[in-house]
C-alpha atoms as a PDB file:
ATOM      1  CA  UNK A   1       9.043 -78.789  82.456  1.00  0.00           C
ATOM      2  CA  UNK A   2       9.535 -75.548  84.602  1.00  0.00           C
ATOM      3  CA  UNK A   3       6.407 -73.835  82.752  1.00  0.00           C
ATOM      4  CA  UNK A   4       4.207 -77.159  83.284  1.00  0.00           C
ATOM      5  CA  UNK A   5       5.290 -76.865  86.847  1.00  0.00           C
ATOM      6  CA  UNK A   6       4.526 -73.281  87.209  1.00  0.00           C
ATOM      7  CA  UNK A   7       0.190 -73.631  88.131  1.00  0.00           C
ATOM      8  CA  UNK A   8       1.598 -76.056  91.147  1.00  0.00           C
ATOM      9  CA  UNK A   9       3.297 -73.139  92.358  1.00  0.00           C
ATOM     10  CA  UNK A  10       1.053 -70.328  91.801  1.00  0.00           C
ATOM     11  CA  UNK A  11      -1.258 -72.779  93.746  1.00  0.00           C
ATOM     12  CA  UNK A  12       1.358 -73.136  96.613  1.00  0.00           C
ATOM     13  CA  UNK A  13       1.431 -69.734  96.588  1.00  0.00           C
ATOM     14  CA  UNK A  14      -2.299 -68.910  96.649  1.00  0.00           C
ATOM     15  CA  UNK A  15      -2.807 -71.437  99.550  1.00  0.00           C
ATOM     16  CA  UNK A  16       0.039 -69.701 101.631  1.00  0.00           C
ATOM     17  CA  UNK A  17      -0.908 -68.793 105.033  1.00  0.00           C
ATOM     18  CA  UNK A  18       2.510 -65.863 104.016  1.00  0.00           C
ATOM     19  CA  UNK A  19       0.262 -64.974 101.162  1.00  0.00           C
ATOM     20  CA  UNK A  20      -1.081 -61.499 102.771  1.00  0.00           C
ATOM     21  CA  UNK A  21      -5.213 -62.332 102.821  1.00  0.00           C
ATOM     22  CA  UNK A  22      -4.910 -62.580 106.297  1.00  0.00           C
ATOM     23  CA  UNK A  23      -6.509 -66.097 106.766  1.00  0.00           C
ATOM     24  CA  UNK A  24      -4.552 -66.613 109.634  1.00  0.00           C
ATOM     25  CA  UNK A  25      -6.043 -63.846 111.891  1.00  0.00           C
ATOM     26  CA  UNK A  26      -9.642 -65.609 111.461  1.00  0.00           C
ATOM     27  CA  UNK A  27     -11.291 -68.418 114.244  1.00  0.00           C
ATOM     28  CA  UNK A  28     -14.645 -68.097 112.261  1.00  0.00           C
ATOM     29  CA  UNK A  29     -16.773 -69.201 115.488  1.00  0.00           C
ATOM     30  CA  UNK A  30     -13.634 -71.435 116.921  1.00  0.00           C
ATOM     31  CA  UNK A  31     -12.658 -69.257 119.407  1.00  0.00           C
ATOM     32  CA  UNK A  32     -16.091 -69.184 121.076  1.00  0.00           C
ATOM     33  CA  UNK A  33     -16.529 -73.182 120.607  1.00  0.00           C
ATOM     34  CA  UNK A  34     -13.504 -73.205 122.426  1.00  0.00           C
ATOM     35  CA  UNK A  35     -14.391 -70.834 125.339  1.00  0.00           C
ATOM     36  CA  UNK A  36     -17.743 -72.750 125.374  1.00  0.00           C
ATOM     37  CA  UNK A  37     -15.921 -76.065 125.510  1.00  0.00           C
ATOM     38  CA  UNK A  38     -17.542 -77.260 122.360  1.00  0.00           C
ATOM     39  CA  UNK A  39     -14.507 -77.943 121.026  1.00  0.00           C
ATOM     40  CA  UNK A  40     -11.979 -78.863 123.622  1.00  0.00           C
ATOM     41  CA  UNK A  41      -9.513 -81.699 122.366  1.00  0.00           C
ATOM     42  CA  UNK A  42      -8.365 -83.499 119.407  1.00  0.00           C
ATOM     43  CA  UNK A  43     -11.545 -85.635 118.668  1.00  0.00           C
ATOM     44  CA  UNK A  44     -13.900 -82.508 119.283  1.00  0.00           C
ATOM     45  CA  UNK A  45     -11.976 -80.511 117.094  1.00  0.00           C
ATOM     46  CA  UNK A  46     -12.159 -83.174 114.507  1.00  0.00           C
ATOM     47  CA  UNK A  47     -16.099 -83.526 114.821  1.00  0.00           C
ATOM     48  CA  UNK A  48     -16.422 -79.353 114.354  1.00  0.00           C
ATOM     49  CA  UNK A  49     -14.561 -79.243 111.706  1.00  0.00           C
ATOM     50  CA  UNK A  50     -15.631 -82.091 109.740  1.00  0.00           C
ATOM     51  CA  UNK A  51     -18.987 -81.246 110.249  1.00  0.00           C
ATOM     52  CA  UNK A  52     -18.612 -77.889 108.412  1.00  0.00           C
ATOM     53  CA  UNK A  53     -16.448 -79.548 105.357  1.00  0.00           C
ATOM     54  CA  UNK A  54     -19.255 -81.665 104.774  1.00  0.00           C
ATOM     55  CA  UNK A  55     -22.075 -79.096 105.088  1.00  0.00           C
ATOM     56  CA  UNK A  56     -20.551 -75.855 104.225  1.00  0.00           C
ATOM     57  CA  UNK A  57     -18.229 -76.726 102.094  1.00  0.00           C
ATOM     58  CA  UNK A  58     -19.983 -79.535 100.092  1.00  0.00           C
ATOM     59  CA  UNK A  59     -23.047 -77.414  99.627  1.00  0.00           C
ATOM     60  CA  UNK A  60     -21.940 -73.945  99.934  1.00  0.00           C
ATOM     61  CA  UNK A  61     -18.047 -73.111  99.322  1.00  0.00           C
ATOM     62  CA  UNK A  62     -17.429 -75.394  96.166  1.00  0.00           C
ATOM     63  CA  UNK A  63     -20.143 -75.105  94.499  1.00  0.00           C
ATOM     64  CA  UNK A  64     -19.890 -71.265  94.738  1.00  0.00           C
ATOM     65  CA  UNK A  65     -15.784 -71.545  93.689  1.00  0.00           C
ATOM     66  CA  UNK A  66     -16.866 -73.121  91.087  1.00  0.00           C
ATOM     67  CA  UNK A  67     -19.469 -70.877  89.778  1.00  0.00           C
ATOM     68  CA  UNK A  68     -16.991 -68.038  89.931  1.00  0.00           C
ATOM     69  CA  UNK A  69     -14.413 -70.007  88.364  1.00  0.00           C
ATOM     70  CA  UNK A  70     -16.781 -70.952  84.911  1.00  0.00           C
ATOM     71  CA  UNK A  71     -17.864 -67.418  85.032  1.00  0.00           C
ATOM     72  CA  UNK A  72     -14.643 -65.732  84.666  1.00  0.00           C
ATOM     73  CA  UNK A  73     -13.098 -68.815  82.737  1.00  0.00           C
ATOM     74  CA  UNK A  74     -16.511 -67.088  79.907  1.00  0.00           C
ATOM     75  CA  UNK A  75     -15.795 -63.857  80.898  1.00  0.00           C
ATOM     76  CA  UNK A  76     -19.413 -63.382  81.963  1.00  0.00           C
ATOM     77  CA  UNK A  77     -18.714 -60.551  84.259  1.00  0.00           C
ATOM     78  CA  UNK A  78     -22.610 -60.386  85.518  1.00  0.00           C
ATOM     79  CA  UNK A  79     -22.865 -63.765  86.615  1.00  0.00           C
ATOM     80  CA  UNK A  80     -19.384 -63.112  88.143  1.00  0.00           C
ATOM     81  CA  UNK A  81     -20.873 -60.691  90.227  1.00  0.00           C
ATOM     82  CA  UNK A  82     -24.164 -62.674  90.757  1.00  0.00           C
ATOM     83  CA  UNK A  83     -22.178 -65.122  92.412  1.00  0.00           C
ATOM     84  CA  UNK A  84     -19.546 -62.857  94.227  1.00  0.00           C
ATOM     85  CA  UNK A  85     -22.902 -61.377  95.757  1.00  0.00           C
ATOM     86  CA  UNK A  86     -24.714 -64.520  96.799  1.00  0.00           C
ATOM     87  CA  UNK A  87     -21.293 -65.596  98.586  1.00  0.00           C
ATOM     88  CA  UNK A  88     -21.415 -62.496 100.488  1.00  0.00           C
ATOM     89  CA  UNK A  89     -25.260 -62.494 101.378  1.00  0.00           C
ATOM     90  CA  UNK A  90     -24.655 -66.224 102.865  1.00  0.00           C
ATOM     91  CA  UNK A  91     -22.319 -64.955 105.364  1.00  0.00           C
ATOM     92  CA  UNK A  92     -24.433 -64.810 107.889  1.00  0.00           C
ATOM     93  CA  UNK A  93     -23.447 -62.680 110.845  1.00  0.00           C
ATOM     94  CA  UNK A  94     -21.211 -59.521 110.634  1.00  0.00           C
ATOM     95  CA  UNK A  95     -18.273 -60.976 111.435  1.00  0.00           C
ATOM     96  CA  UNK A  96     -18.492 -63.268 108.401  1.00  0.00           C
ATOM     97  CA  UNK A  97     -19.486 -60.654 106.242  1.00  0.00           C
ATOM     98  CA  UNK A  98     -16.509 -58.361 107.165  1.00  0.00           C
ATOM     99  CA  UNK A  99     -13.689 -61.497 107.490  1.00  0.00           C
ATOM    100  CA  UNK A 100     -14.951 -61.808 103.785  1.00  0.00           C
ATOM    101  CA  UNK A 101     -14.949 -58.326 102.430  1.00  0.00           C
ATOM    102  CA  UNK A 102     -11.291 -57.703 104.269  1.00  0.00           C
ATOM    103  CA  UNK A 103      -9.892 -60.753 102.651  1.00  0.00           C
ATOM    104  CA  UNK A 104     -11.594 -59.677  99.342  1.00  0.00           C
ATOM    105  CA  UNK A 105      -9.764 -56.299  99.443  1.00  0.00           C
ATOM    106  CA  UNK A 106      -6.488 -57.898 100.063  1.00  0.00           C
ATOM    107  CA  UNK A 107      -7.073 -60.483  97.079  1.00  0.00           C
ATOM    108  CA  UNK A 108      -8.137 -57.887  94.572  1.00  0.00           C
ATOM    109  CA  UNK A 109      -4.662 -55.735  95.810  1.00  0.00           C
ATOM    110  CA  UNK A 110      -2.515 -59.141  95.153  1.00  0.00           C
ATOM    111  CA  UNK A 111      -4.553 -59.914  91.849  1.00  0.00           C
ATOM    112  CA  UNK A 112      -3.656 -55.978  90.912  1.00  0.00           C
ATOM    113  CA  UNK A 113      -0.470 -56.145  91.653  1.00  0.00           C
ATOM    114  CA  UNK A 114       0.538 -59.323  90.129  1.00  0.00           C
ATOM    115  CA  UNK A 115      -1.768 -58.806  86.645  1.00  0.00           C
ATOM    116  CA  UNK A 116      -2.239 -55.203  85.456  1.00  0.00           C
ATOM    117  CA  UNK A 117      -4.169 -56.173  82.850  1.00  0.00           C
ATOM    118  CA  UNK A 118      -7.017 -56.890  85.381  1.00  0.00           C
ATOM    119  CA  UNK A 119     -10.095 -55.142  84.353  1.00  0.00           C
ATOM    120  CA  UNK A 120     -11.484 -52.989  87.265  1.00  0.00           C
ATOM    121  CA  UNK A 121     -15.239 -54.067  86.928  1.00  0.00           C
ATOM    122  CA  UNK A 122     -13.886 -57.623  87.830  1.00  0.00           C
ATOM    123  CA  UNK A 123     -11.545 -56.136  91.002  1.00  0.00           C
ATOM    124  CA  UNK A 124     -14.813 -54.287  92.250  1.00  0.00           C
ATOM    125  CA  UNK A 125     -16.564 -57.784  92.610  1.00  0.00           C
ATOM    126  CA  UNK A 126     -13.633 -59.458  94.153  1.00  0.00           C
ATOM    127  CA  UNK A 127     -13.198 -56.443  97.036  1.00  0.00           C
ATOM    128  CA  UNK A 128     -16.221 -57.789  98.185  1.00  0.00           C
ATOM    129  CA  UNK A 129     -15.870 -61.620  98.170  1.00  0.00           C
ATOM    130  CA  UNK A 130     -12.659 -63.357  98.921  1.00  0.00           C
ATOM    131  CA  UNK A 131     -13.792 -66.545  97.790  1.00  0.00           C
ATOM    132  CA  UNK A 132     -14.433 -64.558  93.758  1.00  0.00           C
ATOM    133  CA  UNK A 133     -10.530 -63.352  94.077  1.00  0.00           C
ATOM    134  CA  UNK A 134      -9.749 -67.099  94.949  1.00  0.00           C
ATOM    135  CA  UNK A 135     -11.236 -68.202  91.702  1.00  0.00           C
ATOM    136  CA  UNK A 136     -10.171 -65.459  89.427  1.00  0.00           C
ATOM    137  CA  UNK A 137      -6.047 -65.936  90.428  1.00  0.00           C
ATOM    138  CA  UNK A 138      -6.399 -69.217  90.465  1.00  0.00           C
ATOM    139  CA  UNK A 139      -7.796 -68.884  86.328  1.00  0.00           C
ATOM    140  CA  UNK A 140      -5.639 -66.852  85.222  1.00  0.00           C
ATOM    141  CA  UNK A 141      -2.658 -68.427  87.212  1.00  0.00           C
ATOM    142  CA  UNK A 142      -3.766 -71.834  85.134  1.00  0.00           C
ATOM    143  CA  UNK A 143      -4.968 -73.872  88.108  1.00  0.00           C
ATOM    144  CA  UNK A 144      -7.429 -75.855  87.249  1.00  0.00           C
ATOM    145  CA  UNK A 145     -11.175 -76.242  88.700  1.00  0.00           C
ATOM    146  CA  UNK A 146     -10.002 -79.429  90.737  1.00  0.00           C
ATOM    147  CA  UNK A 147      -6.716 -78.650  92.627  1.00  0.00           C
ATOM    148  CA  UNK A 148      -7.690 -74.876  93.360  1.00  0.00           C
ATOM    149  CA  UNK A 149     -11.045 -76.271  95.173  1.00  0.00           C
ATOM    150  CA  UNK A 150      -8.578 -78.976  97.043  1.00  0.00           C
ATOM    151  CA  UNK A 151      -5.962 -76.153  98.015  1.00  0.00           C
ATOM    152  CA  UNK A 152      -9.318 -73.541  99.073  1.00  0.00           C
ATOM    153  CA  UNK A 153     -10.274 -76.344 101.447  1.00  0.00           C
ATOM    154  CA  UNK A 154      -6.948 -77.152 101.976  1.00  0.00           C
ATOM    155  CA  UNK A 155      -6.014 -73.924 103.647  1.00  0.00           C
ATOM    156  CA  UNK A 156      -9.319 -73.184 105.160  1.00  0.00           C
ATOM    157  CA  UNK A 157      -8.647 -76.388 107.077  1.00  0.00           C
ATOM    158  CA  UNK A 158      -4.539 -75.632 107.734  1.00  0.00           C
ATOM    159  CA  UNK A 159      -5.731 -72.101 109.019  1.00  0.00           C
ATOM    160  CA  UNK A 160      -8.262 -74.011 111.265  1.00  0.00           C
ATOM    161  CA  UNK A 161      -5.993 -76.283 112.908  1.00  0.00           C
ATOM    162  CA  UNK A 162      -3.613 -73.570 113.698  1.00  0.00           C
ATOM    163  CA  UNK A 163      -5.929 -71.690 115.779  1.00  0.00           C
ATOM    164  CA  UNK A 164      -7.165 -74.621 117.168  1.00  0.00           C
ATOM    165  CA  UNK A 165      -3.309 -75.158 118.468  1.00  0.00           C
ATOM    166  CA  UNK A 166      -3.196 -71.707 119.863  1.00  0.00           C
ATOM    167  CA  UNK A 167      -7.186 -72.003 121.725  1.00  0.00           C
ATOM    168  CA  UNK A 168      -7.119 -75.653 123.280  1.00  0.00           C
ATOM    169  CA  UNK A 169      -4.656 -75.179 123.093  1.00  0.00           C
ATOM    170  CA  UNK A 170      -2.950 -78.730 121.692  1.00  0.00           C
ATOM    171  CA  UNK A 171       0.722 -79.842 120.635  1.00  0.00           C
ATOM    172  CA  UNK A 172       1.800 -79.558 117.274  1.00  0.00           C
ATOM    173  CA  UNK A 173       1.722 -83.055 116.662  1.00  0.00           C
ATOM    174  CA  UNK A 174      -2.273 -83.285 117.755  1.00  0.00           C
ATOM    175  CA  UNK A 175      -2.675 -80.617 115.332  1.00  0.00           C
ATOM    176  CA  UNK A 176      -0.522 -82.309 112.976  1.00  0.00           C
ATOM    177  CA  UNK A 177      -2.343 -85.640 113.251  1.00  0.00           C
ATOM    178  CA  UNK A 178      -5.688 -83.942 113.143  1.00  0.00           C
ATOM    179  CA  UNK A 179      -4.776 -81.771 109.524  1.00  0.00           C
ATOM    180  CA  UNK A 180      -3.839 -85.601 108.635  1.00  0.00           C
ATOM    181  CA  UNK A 181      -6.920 -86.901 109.535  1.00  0.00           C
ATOM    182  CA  UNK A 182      -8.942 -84.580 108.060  1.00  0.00           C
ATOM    183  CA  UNK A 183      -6.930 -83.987 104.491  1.00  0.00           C
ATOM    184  CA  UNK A 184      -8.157 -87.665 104.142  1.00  0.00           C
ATOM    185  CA  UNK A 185     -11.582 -86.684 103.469  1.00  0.00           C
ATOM    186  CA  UNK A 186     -10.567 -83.583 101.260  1.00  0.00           C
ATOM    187  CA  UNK A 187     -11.211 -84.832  98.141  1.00  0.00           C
ATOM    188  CA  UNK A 188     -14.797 -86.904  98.821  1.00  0.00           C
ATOM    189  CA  UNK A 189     -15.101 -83.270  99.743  1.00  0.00           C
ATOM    190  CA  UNK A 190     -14.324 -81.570  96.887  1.00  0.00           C
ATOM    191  CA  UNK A 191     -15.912 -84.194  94.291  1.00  0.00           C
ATOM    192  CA  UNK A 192     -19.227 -83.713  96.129  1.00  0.00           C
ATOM    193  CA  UNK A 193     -18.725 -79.889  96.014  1.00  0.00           C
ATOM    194  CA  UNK A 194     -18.582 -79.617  92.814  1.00  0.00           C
ATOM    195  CA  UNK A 195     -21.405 -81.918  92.025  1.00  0.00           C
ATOM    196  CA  UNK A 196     -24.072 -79.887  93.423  1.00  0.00           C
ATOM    197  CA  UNK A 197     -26.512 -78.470  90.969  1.00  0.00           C
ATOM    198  CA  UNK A 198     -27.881 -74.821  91.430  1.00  0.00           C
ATOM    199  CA  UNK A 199     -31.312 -75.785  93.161  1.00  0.00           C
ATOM    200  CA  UNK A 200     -28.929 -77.599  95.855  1.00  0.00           C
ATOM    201  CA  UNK A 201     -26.857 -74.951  96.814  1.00  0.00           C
ATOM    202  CA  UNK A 202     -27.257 -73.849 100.245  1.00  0.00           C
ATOM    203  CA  UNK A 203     -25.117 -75.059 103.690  1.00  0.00           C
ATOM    204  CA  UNK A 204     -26.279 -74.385 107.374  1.00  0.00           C
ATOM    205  CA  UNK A 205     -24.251 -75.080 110.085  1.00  0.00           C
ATOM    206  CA  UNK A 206     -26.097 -73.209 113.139  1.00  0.00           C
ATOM    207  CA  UNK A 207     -23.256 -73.896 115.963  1.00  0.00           C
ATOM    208  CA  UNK A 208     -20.558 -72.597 113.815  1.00  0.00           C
ATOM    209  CA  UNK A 209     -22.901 -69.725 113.353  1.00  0.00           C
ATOM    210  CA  UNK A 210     -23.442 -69.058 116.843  1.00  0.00           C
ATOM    211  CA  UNK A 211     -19.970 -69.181 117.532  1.00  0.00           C
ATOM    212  CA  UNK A 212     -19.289 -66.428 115.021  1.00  0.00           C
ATOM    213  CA  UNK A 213     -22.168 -64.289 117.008  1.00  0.00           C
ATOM    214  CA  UNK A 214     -20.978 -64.824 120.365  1.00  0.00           C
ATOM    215  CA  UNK A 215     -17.462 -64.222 119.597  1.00  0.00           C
ATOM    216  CA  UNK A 216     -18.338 -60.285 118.199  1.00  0.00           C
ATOM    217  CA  UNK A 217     -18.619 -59.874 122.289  1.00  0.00           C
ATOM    218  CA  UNK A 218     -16.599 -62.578 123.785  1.00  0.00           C
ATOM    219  CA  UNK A 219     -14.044 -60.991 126.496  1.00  0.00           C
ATOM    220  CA  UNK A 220     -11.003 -61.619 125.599  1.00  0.00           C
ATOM    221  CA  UNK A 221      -9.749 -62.620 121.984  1.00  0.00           C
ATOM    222  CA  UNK A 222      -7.195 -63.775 120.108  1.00  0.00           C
ATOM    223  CA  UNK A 223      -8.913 -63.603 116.491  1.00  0.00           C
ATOM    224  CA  UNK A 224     -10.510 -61.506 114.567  1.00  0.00           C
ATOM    225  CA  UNK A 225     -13.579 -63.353 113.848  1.00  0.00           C
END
């Protein structure tokens, strides 16, 4: 029983906000939709982030988690890196790019750590793409496809809220009931992710993109990106 149990923890573990990636230092555009008043109460915040789980994350962030997860599940080390790449290029303003690449460092330092036998061909694509180090632990910790894309979304939303209830700022229990709302939709989410064929794969969400801009200059700042 304790060994069946042990991919549910490696998960838990993974999805940790104490798991040193550094998740938690990230707004990704919030902090700006915030100073903007885009986002300034429970509902708003709601509305932004929905709106990126169901265009970023249906069309971009799944499908690419699980591209990286089949290519390292075949040990195809070039389309690993194919993919690692195109995460990387969709990023699409500095901030982005770097949040990604400093997260991918930290990932390939845990996956190191925790599995010598990592090759260092496969590290080298992982320092560059957090989202590639996500897959790879999350193989060779035995998670499968379908509960590591629910706990990637999961924390990406968890880390969300928790800025939010710094920058509205709002109670715990808003951001509680929000995180509630929202886990909800998680896995229409995910099942639509992973449905998306190659042709399809693609996400735009322009305000969260501004956001990220105009928070590279913003005043004052409590996140990194």
């Amino acid at each position: 029983m304790a060994t069946e149990m042990l991919p549910l923890f490696r998960l838990l573990q993974l999805v940790s906000p104490s798991l040193p990636t550094g998740g938690f230092t990230y707004s990704q555009g919030l902090e700006w939709a915030v100073e903007c008043d885009w986002v300034h109460d429970h509902r708003s915040l709601i509305d932004w982030l929905q709106s990126i789980l169901h265009s970023g994350f249906v069309e971009l962030e799944l499908p690419l988690l699980k591209r990286l997860y089949a290519a390292a599940q075949k040990q195809d080390l070039v389309t690993f890196l194919h993919w690692s790449e195109f995460a990387l290029a969709c990023r699409e303003t500095k901030e982005l790019r770097l949040e990604e690449m400093n997260r991918g460092r930290a990932m390939a330092k845990i996956v190191q750590e925790l599995d010598h036998t990592t090759d260092p061909q496969w590290l080298e694509a992982v320092r560059q793409c957090q989202l590639a180090g996500f897959a790879l632990a999350a193989l060779r910790w035995d998670i499968n496809l379908q509960n590591a894309a629910l706990g990637y979304t999961w924390s990406w939303l968890e880390n969300m809220v928790m800025a939010a209830v710094k920058l509205i700022p709002l109670g715990q229990t808003s951001g509680q009931q929000a995180l509630h709302y929202l886990s909800t939709h998680t896995p229409e989410v995910v099942k639509a992710g992973l449905a998306i064929k190659d042709e399809e794969i693609a996400g735009s969400c322009p305000a969260f993109t501004i956001g990220s801009c105009l928070h590279e200059t913003q005043y004052t700042r409590l996140f990194r990106s």
